[in-house]
C-alpha atoms as a PDB file:
ATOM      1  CA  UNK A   1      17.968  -4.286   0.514  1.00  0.00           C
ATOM      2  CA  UNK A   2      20.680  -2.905   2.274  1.00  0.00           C
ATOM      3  CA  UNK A   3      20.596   0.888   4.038  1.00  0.00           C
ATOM      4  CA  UNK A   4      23.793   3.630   4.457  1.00  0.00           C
ATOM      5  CA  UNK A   5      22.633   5.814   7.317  1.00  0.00           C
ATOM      6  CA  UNK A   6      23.953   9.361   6.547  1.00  0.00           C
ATOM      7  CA  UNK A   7      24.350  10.952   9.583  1.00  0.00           C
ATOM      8  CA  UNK A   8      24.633  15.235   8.921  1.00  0.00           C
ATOM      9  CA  UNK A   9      25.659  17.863  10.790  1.00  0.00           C
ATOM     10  CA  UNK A  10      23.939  21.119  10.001  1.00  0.00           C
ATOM     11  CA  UNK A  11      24.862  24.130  10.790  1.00  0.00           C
ATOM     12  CA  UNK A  12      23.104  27.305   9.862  1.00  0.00           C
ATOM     13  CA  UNK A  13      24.849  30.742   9.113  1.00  0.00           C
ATOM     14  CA  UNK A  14      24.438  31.150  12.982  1.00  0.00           C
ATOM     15  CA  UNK A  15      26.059  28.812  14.309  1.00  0.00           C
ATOM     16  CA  UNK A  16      22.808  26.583  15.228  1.00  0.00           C
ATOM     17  CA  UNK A  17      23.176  22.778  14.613  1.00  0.00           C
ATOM     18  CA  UNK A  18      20.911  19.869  13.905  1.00  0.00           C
ATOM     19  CA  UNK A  19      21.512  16.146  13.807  1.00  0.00           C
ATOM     20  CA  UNK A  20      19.967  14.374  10.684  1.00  0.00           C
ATOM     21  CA  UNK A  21      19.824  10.865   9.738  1.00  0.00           C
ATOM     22  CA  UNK A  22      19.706   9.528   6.393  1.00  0.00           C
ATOM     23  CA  UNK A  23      19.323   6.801   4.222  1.00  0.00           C
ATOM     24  CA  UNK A  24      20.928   5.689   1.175  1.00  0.00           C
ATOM     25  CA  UNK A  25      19.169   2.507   0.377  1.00  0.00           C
ATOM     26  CA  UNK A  26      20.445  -0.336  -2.233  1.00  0.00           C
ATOM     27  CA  UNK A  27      20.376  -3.578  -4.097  1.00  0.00           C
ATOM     28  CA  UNK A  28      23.548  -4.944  -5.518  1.00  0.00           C
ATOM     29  CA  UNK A  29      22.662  -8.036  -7.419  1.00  0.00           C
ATOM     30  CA  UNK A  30      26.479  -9.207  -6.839  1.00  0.00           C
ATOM     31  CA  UNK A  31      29.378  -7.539  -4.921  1.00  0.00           C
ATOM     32  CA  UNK A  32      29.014  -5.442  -2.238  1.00  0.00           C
ATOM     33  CA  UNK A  33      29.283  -1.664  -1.360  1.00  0.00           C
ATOM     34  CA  UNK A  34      32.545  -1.212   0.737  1.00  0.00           C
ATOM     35  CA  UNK A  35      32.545   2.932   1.315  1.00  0.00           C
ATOM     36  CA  UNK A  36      30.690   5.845   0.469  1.00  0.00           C
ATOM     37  CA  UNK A  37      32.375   9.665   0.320  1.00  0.00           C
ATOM     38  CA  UNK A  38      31.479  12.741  -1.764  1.00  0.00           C
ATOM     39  CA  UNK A  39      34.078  15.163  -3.466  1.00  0.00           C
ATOM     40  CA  UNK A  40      32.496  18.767  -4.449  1.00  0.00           C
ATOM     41  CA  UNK A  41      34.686  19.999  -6.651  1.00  0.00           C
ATOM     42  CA  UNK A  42      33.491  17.309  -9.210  1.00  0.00           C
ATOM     43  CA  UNK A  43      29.850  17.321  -7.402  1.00  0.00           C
ATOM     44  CA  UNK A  44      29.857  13.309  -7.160  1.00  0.00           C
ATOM     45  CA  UNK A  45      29.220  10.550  -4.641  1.00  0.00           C
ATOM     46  CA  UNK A  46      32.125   8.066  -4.496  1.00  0.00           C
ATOM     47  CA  UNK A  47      31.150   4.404  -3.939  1.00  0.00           C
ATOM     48  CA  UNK A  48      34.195   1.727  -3.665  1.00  0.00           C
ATOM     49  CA  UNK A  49      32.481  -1.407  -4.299  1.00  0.00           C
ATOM     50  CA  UNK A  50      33.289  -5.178  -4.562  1.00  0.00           C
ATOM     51  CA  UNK A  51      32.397  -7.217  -7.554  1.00  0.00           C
ATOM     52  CA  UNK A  52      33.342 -10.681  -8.229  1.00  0.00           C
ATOM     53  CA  UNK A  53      31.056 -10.875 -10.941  1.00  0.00           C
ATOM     54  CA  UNK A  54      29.285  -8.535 -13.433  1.00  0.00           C
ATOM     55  CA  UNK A  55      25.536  -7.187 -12.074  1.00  0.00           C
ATOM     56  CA  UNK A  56      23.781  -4.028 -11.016  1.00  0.00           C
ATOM     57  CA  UNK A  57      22.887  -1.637  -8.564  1.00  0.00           C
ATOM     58  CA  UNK A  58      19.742  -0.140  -7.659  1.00  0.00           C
ATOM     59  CA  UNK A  59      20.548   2.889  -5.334  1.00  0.00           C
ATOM     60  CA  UNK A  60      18.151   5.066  -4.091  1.00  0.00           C
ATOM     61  CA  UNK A  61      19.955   8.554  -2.755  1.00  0.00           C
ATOM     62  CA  UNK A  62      17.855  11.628  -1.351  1.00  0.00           C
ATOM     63  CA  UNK A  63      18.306  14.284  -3.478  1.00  0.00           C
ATOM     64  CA  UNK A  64      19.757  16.317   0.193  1.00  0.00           C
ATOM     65  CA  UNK A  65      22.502  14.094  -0.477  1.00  0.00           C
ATOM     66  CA  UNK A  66      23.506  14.704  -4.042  1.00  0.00           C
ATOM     67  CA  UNK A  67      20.901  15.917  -7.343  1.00  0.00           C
ATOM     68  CA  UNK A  68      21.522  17.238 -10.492  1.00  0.00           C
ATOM     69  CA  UNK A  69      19.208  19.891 -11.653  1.00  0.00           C
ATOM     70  CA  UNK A  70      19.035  22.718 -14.621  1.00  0.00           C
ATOM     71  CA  UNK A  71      17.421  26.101 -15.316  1.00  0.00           C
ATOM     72  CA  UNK A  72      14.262  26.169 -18.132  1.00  0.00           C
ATOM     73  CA  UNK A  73      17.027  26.785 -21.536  1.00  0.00           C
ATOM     74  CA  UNK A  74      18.979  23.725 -20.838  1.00  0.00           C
ATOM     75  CA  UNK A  75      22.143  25.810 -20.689  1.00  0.00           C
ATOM     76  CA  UNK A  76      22.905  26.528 -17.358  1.00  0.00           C
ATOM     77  CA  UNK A  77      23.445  23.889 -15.155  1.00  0.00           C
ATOM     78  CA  UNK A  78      22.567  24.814 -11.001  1.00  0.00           C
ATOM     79  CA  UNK A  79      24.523  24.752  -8.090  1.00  0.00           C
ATOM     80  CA  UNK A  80      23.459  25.303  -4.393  1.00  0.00           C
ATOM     81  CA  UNK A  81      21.140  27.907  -3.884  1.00  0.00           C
ATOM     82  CA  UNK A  82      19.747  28.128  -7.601  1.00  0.00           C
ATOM     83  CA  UNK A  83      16.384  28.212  -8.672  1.00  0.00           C
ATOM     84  CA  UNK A  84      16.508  25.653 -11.299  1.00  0.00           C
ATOM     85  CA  UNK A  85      13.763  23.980 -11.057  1.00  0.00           C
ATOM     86  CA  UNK A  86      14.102  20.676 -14.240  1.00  0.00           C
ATOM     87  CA  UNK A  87      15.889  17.850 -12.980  1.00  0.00           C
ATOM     88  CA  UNK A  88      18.905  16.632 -15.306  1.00  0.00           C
ATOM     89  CA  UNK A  89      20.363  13.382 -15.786  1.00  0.00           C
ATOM     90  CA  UNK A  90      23.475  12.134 -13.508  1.00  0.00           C
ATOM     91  CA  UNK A  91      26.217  10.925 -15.225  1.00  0.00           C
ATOM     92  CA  UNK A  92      27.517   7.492 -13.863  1.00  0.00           C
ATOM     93  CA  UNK A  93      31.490   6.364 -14.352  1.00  0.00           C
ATOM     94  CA  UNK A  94      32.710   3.076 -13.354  1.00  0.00           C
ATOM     95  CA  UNK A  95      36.426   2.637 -13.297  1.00  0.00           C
ATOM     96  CA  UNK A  96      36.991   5.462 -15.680  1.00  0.00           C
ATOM     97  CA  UNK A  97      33.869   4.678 -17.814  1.00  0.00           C
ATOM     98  CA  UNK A  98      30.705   6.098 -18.194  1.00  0.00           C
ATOM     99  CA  UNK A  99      28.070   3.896 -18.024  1.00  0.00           C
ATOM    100  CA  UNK A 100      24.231   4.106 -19.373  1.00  0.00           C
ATOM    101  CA  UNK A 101      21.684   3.785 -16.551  1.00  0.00           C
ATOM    102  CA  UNK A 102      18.278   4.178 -15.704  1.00  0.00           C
ATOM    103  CA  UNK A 103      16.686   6.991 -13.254  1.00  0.00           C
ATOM    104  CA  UNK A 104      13.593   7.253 -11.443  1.00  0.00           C
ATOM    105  CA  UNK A 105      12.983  10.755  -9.631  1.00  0.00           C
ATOM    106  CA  UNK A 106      10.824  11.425  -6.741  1.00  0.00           C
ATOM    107  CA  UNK A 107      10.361  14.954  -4.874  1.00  0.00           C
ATOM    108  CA  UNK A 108      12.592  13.546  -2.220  1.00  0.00           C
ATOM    109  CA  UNK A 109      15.430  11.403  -3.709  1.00  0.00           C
ATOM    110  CA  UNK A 110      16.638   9.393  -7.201  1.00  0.00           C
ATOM    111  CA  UNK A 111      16.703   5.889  -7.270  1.00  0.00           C
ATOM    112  CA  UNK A 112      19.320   4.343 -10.220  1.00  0.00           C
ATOM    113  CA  UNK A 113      19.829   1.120 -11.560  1.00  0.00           C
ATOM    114  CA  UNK A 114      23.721   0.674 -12.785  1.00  0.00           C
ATOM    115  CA  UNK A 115      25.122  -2.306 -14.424  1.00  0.00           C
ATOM    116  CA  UNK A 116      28.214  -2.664 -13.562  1.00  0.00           C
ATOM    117  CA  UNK A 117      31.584  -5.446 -14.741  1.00  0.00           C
ATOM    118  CA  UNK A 118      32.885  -8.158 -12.732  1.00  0.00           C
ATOM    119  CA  UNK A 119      35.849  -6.530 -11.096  1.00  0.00           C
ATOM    120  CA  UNK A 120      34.266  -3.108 -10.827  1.00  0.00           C
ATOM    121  CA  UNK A 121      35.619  -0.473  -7.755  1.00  0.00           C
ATOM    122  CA  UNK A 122      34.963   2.461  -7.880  1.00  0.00           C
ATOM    123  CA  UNK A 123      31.715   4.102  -9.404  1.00  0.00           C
ATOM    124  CA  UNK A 124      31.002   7.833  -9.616  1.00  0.00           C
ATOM    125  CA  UNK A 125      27.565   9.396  -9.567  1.00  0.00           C
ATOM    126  CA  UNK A 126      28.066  12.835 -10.793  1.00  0.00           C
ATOM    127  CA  UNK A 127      25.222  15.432 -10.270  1.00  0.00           C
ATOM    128  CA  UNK A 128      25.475  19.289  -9.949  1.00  0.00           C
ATOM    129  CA  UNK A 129      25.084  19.665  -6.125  1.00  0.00           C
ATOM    130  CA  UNK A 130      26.657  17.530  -3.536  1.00  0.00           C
ATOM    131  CA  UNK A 131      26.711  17.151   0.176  1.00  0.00           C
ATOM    132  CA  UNK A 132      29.978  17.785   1.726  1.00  0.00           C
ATOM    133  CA  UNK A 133      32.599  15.757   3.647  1.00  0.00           C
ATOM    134  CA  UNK A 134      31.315  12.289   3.257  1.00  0.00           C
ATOM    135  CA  UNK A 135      32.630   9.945   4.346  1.00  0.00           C
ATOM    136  CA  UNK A 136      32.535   6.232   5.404  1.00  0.00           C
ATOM    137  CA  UNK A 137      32.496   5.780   9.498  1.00  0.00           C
ATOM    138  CA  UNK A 138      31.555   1.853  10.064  1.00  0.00           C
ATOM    139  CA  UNK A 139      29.851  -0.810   8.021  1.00  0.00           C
ATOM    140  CA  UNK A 140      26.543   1.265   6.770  1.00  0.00           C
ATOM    141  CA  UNK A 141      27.416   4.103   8.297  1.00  0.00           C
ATOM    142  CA  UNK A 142      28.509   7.258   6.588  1.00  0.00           C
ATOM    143  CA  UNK A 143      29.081  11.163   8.523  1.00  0.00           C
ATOM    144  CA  UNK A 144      28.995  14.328   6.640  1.00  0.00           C
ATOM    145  CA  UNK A 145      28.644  18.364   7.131  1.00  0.00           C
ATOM    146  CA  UNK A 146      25.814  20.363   5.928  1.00  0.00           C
ATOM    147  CA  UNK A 147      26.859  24.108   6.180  1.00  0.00           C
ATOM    148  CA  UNK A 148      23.728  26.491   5.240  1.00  0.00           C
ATOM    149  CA  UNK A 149      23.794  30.163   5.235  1.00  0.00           C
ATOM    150  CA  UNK A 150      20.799  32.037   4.260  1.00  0.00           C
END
């Protein structure tokens, strides 16, 4: 198993900050995980990855760092600060493609398993909330901002 330590910045609407540490842990039956960085205007966590053969990837991801959740109709899917309360499914793209996987969901984070192809790079977990400014710092070690006004 191999562990991305997240470390976040948060800063509260008044100006207080706190230091948190993270873990993004993973299992990558061939290749290797080369970068980690989130984008939230498409709400997704960005892995670059090396794969000189086909396999999968079992990632477990706390749902602080990216979840995808939905009100009680279906319809409307939540952002930050909503109230939905029924998790949804992510949807997973690998080089352009989307991919089927399987979830498992915990109070406290998601763990996916992804097949991917040999030659694989980049794979996109897409959710509907998303940490921001994440981004790769040193091997396993990934920095991002956590800006929270209530």
């Amino acid at each position: 198993m191999e562990t991305f330590s997240v470390l976040t910045l948060v800063i509260n609407d008044v100006g207080e900050t706190e230091n948190i540490t993270q873990k993004i842990d993973y299992d990558m039956t061939s290749g290797s995980v080369n970068s980690l960085t989130s984008d939230v205007n498409t709400k997704s966590l960005i892995i670059n990855m090396t794969a000189p053969e086909s396999g999968t990837i079992n990632i477990t991801i706390p749902r602080s760092i990216i979840d995808s959740r939905r009100d009680d109709t279906g319809m409307i899917v939540c952002g930050e600060g909503c109230d939905c309360t029924i998790d949804d499914i992510f949807y997973v793209i690998i080089d352009g493609e989307e991919i089927i996987h399987t979830e498992t969901i915990t109070d406290i984070d998601r763990t996916i398993i992804i097949p991917f192809m040999e030659s694989s790079d980049v794979m996109e977990i897409i959710g509907t909330t998303v940490i921001e400014d994440l981004y790769t710092i040193g091997d396993g070690i990934a920095m991002a901002t956590d800006i929270r006004i209530r």
